[in-house]
C-alpha atoms as a PDB file:
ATOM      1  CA  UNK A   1      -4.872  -7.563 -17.232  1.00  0.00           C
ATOM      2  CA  UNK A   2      -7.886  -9.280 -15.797  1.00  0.00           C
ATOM      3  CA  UNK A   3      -8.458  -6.285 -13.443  1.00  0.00           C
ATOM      4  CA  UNK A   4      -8.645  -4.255 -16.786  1.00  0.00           C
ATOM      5  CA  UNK A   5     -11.476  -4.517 -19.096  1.00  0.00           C
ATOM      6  CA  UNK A   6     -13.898  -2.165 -21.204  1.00  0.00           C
ATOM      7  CA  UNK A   7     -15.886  -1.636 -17.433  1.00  0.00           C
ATOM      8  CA  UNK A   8     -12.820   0.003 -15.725  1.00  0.00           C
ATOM      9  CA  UNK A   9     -13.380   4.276 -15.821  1.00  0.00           C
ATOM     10  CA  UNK A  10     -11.088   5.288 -13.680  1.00  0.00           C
ATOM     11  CA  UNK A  11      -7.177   4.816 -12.921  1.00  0.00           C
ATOM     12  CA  UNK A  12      -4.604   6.109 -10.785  1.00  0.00           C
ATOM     13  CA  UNK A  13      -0.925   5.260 -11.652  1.00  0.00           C
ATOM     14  CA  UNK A  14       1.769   5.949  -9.000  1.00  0.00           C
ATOM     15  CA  UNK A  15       4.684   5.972 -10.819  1.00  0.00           C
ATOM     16  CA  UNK A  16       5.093   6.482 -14.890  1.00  0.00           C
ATOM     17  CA  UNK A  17       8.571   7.173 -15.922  1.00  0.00           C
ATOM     18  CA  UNK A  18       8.825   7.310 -19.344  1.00  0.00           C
ATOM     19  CA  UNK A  19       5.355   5.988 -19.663  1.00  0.00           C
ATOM     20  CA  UNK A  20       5.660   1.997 -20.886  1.00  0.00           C
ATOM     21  CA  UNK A  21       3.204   1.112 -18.096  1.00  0.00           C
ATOM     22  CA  UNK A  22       0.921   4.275 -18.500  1.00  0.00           C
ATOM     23  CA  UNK A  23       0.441   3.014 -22.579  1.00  0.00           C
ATOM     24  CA  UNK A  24       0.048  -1.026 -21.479  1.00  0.00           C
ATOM     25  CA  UNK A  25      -2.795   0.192 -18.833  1.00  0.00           C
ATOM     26  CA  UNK A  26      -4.829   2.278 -21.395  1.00  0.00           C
ATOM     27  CA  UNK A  27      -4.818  -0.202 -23.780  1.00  0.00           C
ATOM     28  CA  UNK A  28      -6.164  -2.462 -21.765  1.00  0.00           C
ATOM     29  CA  UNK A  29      -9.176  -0.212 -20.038  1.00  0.00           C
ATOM     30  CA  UNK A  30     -10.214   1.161 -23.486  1.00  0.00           C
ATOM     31  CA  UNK A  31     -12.303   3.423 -22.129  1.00  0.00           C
ATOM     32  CA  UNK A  32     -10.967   4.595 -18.391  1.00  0.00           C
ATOM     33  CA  UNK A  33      -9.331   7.894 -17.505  1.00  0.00           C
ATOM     34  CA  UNK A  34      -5.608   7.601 -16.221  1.00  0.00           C
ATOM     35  CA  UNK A  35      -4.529   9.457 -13.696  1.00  0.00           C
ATOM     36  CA  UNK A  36      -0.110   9.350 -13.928  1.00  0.00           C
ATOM     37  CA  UNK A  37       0.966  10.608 -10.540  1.00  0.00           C
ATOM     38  CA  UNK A  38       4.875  11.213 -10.862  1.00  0.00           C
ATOM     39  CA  UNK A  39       7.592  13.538  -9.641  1.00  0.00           C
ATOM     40  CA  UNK A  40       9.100  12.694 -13.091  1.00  0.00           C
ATOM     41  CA  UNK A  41      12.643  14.009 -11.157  1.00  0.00           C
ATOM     42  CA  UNK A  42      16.201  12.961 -12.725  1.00  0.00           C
ATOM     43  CA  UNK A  43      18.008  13.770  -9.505  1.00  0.00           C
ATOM     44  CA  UNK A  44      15.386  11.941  -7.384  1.00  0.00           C
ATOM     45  CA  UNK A  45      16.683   8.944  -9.579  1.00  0.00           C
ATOM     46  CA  UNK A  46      20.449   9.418  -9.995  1.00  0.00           C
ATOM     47  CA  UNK A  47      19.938   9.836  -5.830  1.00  0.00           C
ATOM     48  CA  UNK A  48      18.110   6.300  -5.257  1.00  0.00           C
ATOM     49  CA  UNK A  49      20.129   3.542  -4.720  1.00  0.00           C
ATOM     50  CA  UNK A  50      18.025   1.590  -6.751  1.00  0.00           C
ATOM     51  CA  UNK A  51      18.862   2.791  -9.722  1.00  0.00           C
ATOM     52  CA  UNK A  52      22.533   3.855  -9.137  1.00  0.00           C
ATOM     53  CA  UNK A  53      24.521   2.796 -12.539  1.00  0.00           C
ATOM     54  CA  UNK A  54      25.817   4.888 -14.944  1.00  0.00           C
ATOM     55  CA  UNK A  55      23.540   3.338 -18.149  1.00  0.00           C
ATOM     56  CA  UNK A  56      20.462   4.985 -16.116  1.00  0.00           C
ATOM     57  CA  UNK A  57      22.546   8.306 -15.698  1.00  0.00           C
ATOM     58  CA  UNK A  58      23.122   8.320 -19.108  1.00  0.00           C
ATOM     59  CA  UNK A  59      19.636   7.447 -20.873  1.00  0.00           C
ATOM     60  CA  UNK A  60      18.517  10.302 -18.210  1.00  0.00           C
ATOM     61  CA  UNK A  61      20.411  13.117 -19.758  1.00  0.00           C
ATOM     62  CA  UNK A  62      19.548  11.759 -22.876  1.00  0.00           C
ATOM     63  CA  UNK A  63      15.899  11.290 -22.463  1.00  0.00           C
ATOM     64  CA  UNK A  64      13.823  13.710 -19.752  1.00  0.00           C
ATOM     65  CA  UNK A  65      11.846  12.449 -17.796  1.00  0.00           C
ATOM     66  CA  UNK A  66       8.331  14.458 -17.987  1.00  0.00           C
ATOM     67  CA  UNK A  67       9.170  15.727 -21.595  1.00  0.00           C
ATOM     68  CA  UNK A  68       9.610  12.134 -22.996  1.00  0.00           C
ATOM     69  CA  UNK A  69       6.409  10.903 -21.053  1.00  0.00           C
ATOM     70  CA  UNK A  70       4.384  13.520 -22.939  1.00  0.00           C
ATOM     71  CA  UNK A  71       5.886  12.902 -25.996  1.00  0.00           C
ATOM     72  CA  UNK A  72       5.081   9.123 -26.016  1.00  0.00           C
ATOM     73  CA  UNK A  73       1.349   9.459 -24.307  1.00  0.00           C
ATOM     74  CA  UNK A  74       0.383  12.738 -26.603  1.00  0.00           C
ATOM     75  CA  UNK A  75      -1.767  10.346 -28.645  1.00  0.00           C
ATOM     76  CA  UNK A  76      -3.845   9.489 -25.740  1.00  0.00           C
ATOM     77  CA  UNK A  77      -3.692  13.089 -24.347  1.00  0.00           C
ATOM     78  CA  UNK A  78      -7.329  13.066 -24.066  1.00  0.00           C
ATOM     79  CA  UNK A  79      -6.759  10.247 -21.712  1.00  0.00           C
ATOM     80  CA  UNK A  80      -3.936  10.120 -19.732  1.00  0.00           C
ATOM     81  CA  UNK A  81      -3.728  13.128 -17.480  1.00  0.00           C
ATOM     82  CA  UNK A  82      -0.332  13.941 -16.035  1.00  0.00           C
ATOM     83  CA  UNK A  83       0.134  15.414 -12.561  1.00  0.00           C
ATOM     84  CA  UNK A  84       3.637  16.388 -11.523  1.00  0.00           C
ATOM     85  CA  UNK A  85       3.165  15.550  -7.575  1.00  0.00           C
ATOM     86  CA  UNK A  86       4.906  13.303  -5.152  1.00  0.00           C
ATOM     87  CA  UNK A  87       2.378  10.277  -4.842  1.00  0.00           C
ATOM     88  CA  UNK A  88       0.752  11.338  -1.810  1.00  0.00           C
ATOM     89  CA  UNK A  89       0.151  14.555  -2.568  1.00  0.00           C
ATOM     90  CA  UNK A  90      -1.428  13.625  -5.596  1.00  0.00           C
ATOM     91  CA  UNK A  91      -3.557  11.073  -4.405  1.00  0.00           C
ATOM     92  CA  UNK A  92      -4.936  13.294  -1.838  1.00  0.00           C
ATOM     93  CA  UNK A  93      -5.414  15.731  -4.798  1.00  0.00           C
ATOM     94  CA  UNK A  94      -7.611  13.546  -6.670  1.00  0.00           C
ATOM     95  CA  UNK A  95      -9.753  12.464  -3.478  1.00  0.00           C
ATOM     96  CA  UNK A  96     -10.160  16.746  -2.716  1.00  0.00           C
ATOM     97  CA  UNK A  97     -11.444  16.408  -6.535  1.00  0.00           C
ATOM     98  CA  UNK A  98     -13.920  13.752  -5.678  1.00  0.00           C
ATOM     99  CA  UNK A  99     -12.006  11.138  -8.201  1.00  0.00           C
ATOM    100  CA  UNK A 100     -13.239   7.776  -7.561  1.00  0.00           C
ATOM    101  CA  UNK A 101     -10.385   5.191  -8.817  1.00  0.00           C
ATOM    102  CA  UNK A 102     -11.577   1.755  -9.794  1.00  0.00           C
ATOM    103  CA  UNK A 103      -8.378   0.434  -9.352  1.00  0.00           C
ATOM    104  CA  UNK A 104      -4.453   1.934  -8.298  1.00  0.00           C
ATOM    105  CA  UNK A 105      -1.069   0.619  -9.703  1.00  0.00           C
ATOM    106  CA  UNK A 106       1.370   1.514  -7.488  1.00  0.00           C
ATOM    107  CA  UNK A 107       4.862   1.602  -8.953  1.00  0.00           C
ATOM    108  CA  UNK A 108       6.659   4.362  -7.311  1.00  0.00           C
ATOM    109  CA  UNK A 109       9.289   4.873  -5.141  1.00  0.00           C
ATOM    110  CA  UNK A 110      10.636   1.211  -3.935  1.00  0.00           C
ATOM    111  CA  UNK A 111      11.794   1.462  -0.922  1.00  0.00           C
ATOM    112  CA  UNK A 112      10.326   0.467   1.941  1.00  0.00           C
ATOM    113  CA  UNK A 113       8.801   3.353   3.733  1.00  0.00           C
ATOM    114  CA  UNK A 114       7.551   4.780   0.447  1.00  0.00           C
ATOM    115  CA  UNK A 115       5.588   1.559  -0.378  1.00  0.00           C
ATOM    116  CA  UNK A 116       3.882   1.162   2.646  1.00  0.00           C
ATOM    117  CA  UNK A 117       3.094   4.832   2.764  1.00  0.00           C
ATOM    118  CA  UNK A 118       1.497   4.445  -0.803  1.00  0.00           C
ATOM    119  CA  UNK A 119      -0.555   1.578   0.039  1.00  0.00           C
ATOM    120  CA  UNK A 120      -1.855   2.730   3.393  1.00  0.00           C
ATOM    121  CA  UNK A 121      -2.486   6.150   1.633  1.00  0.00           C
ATOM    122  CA  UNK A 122      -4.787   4.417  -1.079  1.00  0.00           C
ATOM    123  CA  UNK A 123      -6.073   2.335   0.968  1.00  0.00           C
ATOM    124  CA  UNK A 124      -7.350   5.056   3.540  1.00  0.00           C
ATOM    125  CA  UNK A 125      -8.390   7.503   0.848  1.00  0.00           C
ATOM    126  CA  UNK A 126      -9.960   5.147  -2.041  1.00  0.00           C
ATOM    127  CA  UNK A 127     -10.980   1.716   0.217  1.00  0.00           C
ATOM    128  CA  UNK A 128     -12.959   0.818  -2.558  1.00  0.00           C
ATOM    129  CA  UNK A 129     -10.133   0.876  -5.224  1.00  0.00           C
ATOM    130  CA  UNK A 130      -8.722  -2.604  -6.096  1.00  0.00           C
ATOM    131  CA  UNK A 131      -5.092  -1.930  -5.623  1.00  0.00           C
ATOM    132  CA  UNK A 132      -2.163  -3.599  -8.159  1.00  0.00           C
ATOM    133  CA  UNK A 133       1.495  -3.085  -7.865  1.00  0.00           C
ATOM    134  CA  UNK A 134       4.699  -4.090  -9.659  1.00  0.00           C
ATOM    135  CA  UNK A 135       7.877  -5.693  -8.447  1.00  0.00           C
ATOM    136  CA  UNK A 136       7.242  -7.912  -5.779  1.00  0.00           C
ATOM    137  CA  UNK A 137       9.849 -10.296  -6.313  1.00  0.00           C
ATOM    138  CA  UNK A 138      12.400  -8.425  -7.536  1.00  0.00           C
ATOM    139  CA  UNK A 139      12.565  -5.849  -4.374  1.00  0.00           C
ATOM    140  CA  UNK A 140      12.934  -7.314  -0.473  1.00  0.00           C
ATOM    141  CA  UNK A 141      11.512  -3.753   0.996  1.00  0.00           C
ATOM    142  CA  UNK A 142       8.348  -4.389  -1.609  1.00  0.00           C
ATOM    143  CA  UNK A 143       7.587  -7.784  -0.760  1.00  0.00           C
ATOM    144  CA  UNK A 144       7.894  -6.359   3.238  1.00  0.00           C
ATOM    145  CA  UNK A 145       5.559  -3.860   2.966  1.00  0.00           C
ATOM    146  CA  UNK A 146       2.599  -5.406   0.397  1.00  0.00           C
ATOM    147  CA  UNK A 147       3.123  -8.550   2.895  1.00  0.00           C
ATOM    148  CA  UNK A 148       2.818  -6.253   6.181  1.00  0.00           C
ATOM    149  CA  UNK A 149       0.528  -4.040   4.980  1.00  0.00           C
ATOM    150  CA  UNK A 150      -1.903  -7.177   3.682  1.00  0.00           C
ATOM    151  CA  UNK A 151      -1.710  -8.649   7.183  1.00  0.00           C
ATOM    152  CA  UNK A 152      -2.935  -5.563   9.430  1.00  0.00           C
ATOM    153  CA  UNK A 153      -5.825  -5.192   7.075  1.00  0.00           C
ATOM    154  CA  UNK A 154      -6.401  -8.827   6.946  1.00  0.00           C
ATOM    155  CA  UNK A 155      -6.149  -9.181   3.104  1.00  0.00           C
ATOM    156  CA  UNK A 156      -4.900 -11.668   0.487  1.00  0.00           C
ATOM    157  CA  UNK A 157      -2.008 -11.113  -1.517  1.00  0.00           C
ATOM    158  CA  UNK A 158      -2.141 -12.121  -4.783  1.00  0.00           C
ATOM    159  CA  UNK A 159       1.358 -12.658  -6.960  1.00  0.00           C
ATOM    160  CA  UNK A 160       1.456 -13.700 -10.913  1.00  0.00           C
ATOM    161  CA  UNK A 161       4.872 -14.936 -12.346  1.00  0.00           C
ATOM    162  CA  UNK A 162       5.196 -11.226 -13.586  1.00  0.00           C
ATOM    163  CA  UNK A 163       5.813 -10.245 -10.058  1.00  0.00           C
ATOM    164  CA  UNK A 164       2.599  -8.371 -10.146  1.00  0.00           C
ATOM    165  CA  UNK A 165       0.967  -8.180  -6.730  1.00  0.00           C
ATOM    166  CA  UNK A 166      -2.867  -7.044  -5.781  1.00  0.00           C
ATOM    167  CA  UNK A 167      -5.017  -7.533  -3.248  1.00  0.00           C
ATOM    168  CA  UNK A 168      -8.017  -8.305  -5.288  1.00  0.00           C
ATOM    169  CA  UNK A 169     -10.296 -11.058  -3.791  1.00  0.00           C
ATOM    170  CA  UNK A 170     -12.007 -12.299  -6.575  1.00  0.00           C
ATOM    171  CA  UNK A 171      -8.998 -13.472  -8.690  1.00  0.00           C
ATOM    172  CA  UNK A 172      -9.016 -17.498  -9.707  1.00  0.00           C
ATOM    173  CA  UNK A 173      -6.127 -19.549  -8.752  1.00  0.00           C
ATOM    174  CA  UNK A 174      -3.590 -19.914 -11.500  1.00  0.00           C
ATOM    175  CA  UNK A 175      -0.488 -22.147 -12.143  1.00  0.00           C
ATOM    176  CA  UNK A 176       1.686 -19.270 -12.740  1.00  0.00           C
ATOM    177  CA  UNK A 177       0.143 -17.023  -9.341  1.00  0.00           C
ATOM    178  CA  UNK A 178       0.017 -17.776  -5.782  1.00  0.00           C
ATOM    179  CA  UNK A 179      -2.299 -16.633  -2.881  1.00  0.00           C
ATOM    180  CA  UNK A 180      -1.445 -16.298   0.344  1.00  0.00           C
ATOM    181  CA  UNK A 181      -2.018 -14.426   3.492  1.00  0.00           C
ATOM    182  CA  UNK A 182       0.770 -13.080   5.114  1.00  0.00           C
ATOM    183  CA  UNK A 183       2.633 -13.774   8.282  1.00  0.00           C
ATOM    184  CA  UNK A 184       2.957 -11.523  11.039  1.00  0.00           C
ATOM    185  CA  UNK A 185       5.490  -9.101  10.769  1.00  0.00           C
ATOM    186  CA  UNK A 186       8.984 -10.756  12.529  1.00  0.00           C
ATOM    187  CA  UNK A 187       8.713  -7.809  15.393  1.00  0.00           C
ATOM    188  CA  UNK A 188       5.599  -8.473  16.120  1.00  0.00           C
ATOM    189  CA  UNK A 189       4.655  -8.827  19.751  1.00  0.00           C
ATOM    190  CA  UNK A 190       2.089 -11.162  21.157  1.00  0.00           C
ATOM    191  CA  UNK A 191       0.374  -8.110  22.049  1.00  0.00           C
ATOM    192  CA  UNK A 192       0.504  -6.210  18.939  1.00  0.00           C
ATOM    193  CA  UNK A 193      -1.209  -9.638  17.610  1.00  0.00           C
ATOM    194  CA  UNK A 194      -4.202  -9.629  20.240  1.00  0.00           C
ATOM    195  CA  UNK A 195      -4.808  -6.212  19.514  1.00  0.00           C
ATOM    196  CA  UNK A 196      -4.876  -6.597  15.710  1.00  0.00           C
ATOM    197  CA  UNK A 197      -6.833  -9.923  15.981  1.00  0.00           C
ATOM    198  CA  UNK A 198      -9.617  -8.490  18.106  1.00  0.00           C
ATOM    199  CA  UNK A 199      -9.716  -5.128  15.598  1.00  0.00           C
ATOM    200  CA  UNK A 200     -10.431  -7.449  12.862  1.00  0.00           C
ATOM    201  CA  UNK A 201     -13.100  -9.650  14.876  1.00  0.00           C
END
Protein backbone atom coordinates (compact mmCIF):
# COMPACT_ATOMS: atom_id res chain seq x y z
CA UNK A 1 0.00 0.00 0.00
CA UNK A 2 2.83 2.46 0.15
CA UNK A 3 3.37 2.06 -3.64
CA UNK A 4 -0.36 3.22 -3.85
CA UNK A 5 -1.38 6.67 -3.15
CA UNK A 6 -3.69 9.52 -4.70
CA UNK A 7 -0.36 10.12 -7.35
CA UNK A 8 -0.59 6.57 -8.90
CA UNK A 9 -2.71 6.90 -12.63
CA UNK A 10 -2.07 3.97 -14.01
CA UNK A 11 -2.21 0.06 -13.12
CA UNK A 12 -1.79 -3.14 -14.68
CA UNK A 13 -3.01 -6.27 -12.76
CA UNK A 14 -1.89 -9.72 -14.01
CA UNK A 15 -4.14 -11.87 -12.55
CA UNK A 16 -7.84 -10.94 -11.00
CA UNK A 17 -9.94 -13.91 -10.36
CA UNK A 18 -12.88 -13.03 -8.82
CA UNK A 19 -11.57 -9.58 -8.28
CA UNK A 20 -10.60 -9.24 -4.22
CA UNK A 21 -7.23 -7.80 -5.30
CA UNK A 22 -8.59 -5.69 -8.31
CA UNK A 23 -11.17 -3.82 -5.42
CA UNK A 24 -8.10 -3.59 -2.56
CA UNK A 25 -5.82 -1.85 -5.45
CA UNK A 26 -8.46 0.79 -6.48
CA UNK A 27 -9.15 1.71 -3.23
CA UNK A 28 -5.99 2.44 -2.53
CA UNK A 29 -4.95 4.58 -5.91
CA UNK A 30 -8.22 6.62 -5.70
CA UNK A 31 -7.72 8.01 -8.72
CA UNK A 32 -5.61 5.46 -11.19
CA UNK A 33 -6.99 3.44 -14.08
CA UNK A 34 -6.75 -0.48 -13.63
CA UNK A 35 -5.91 -2.43 -16.17
CA UNK A 36 -7.18 -6.51 -15.02
CA UNK A 37 -5.33 -8.72 -17.46
CA UNK A 38 -6.91 -12.32 -16.99
CA UNK A 39 -7.80 -15.42 -18.97
CA UNK A 40 -10.58 -15.65 -16.31
CA UNK A 41 -10.58 -19.70 -17.58
CA UNK A 42 -12.25 -22.48 -15.18
CA UNK A 43 -10.49 -25.29 -16.99
CA UNK A 44 -7.14 -23.42 -16.98
CA UNK A 45 -7.74 -23.75 -13.11
CA UNK A 46 -9.29 -27.18 -12.51
CA UNK A 47 -5.96 -28.10 -14.93
CA UNK A 48 -3.21 -26.38 -12.56
CA UNK A 49 -1.88 -28.30 -10.01
CA UNK A 50 -2.00 -25.54 -7.84
CA UNK A 51 -5.27 -25.41 -7.30
CA UNK A 52 -6.28 -29.13 -7.70
CA UNK A 53 -9.03 -29.81 -4.77
CA UNK A 54 -12.41 -30.36 -5.16
CA UNK A 55 -13.66 -27.06 -2.82
CA UNK A 56 -12.04 -24.93 -5.84
CA UNK A 57 -13.94 -27.21 -8.44
CA UNK A 58 -16.89 -26.63 -6.73
CA UNK A 59 -16.99 -22.71 -5.90
CA UNK A 60 -15.98 -22.70 -9.84
CA UNK A 61 -19.17 -24.12 -11.12
CA UNK A 62 -20.81 -22.20 -8.68
CA UNK A 63 -19.29 -18.88 -9.25
CA UNK A 64 -17.78 -17.95 -13.04
CA UNK A 65 -15.02 -16.67 -13.30
CA UNK A 66 -15.30 -13.40 -15.69
CA UNK A 67 -19.12 -13.07 -14.91
CA UNK A 68 -18.54 -12.82 -11.08
CA UNK A 69 -15.49 -10.38 -11.62
CA UNK A 70 -17.86 -8.00 -13.41
CA UNK A 71 -20.43 -8.36 -11.13
CA UNK A 72 -18.31 -7.39 -8.05
CA UNK A 73 -16.12 -4.46 -9.94
CA UNK A 74 -19.43 -2.97 -11.89
CA UNK A 75 -19.32 -0.14 -9.34
CA UNK A 76 -15.97 0.91 -10.41
CA UNK A 77 -16.71 0.10 -14.12
CA UNK A 78 -15.53 3.44 -15.01
CA UNK A 79 -12.30 2.28 -13.57
CA UNK A 80 -11.35 -1.03 -13.79
CA UNK A 81 -11.09 -2.14 -17.37
CA UNK A 82 -11.20 -5.86 -18.02
CA UNK A 83 -9.23 -7.53 -20.81
CA UNK A 84 -9.78 -11.22 -21.38
CA UNK A 85 -5.99 -12.04 -22.61
CA UNK A 86 -3.31 -14.36 -21.44
CA UNK A 87 -0.85 -11.91 -19.54
CA UNK A 88 1.51 -11.44 -22.22
CA UNK A 89 -0.61 -10.80 -24.75
CA UNK A 90 -2.20 -8.26 -22.87
CA UNK A 91 0.63 -6.51 -21.70
CA UNK A 92 1.95 -6.18 -25.10
CA UNK A 93 -1.60 -4.89 -25.90
CA UNK A 94 -1.45 -2.08 -23.63
CA UNK A 95 2.27 -1.05 -24.65
CA UNK A 96 0.81 -1.16 -28.77
CA UNK A 97 -1.82 1.33 -26.97
CA UNK A 98 0.88 3.53 -25.62
CA UNK A 99 -0.34 2.70 -21.79
CA UNK A 100 2.23 3.84 -19.47
CA UNK A 101 1.78 1.71 -16.05
CA UNK A 102 3.05 3.34 -12.91
CA UNK A 103 3.27 0.26 -11.30
CA UNK A 104 2.35 -3.87 -12.23
CA UNK A 105 1.00 -6.52 -9.72
CA UNK A 106 1.73 -9.60 -11.00
CA UNK A 107 -0.42 -12.41 -9.64
CA UNK A 108 -0.95 -14.80 -12.39
CA UNK A 109 -0.11 -18.03 -13.28
CA UNK A 110 2.41 -19.49 -10.42
CA UNK A 111 4.45 -21.59 -11.80
CA UNK A 112 7.68 -21.10 -12.60
CA UNK A 113 8.06 -20.42 -16.24
CA UNK A 114 4.96 -18.23 -16.19
CA UNK A 115 6.44 -15.93 -13.47
CA UNK A 116 9.56 -15.30 -14.91
CA UNK A 117 7.98 -14.80 -18.28
CA UNK A 118 5.67 -12.10 -16.62
CA UNK A 119 8.36 -10.28 -15.00
CA UNK A 120 10.85 -10.23 -17.83
CA UNK A 121 7.82 -9.24 -20.07
CA UNK A 122 7.08 -6.08 -17.81
CA UNK A 123 10.15 -5.43 -17.26
CA UNK A 124 11.20 -5.23 -21.07
CA UNK A 125 8.01 -3.50 -22.13
CA UNK A 126 7.25 -0.93 -19.10
CA UNK A 127 11.12 -0.53 -17.43
CA UNK A 128 9.82 2.30 -15.79
CA UNK A 129 6.87 0.52 -13.98
CA UNK A 130 7.58 -0.33 -10.29
CA UNK A 131 6.68 -3.94 -10.31
CA UNK A 132 4.71 -5.77 -7.06
CA UNK A 133 3.74 -9.34 -6.86
CA UNK A 134 1.96 -11.71 -4.47
CA UNK A 135 2.96 -15.02 -2.98
CA UNK A 136 6.44 -15.18 -2.46
CA UNK A 137 6.55 -17.33 0.39
CA UNK A 138 3.93 -19.43 -0.09
CA UNK A 139 5.16 -20.77 -3.75
CA UNK A 140 9.02 -22.33 -4.24
CA UNK A 141 8.76 -21.67 -8.28
CA UNK A 142 7.77 -17.80 -7.20
CA UNK A 143 10.40 -17.17 -4.85
CA UNK A 144 12.87 -18.86 -7.88
CA UNK A 145 11.96 -16.71 -10.39
CA UNK A 146 11.41 -12.99 -8.50
CA UNK A 147 14.94 -14.14 -6.86
CA UNK A 148 16.53 -15.06 -10.44
CA UNK A 149 15.00 -12.63 -12.26
CA UNK A 150 16.17 -9.74 -9.49
CA UNK A 151 19.75 -10.99 -9.82
CA UNK A 152 20.32 -10.75 -13.78
CA UNK A 153 18.95 -7.27 -13.62
CA UNK A 154 20.85 -6.49 -10.56
CA UNK A 155 17.82 -5.43 -8.41
CA UNK A 156 16.63 -5.61 -4.78
CA UNK A 157 13.96 -7.70 -3.70
CA UNK A 158 11.83 -6.44 -1.34
CA UNK A 159 9.42 -8.99 0.89
CA UNK A 160 6.69 -7.71 3.66
CA UNK A 161 5.27 -10.39 6.12
CA UNK A 162 2.27 -10.49 3.59
CA UNK A 163 4.50 -12.29 1.23
CA UNK A 164 4.29 -9.34 -1.02
CA UNK A 165 7.42 -8.94 -3.14
CA UNK A 166 8.60 -5.70 -5.38
CA UNK A 167 11.48 -4.49 -6.60
CA UNK A 168 10.98 -0.95 -5.63
CA UNK A 169 14.20 0.86 -4.46
CA UNK A 170 13.00 3.46 -2.46
CA UNK A 171 11.09 1.39 0.18
CA UNK A 172 12.32 1.96 4.10
CA UNK A 173 13.41 -0.96 6.04
CA UNK A 174 10.69 -2.42 8.18
CA UNK A 175 10.51 -5.01 11.06
CA UNK A 176 7.98 -7.02 9.34
CA UNK A 177 10.02 -6.81 5.49
CA UNK A 178 13.35 -7.83 4.44
CA UNK A 179 15.74 -6.67 1.61
CA UNK A 180 17.99 -8.56 -0.01
CA UNK A 181 19.76 -9.17 -3.21
CA UNK A 182 19.68 -12.40 -4.52
CA UNK A 183 22.15 -15.17 -5.01
CA UNK A 184 23.17 -16.51 -8.16
CA UNK A 185 21.06 -18.94 -9.57
CA UNK A 186 22.45 -22.72 -8.22
CA UNK A 187 23.36 -23.58 -12.15
CA UNK A 188 25.10 -20.85 -12.59
CA UNK A 189 28.49 -21.14 -14.19
CA UNK A 190 31.50 -19.06 -13.40
CA UNK A 191 31.11 -17.90 -16.80
CA UNK A 192 27.56 -17.10 -16.94
CA UNK A 193 28.67 -14.86 -13.75
CA UNK A 194 31.59 -12.91 -15.63
CA UNK A 195 29.40 -12.29 -18.35
CA UNK A 196 26.50 -10.95 -16.25
CA UNK A 197 28.93 -9.01 -13.95
CA UNK A 198 30.65 -7.17 -16.77
CA UNK A 199 26.90 -6.43 -18.50
CA UNK A 200 26.03 -4.72 -15.38
CA UNK A 201 29.50 -2.75 -15.01
Amino acid sequence: SQLLNENTKCIIELGSWYGASTQWIASKAKNATVYAIDIWDESHIIRDDHYRNGNTNSILKRHPLYATFLRNLWFLRDRVIPLRYDTVAGLKLLKDHNIQPDLIYIDADHHYNAVKRDILTCIELFPQAILVGDDYGHYDDVKRAVCECAFSYGKRVYVDQHHCWTYAAHLPPADTARIFRPEPPATSSFASLLAGYNTKS
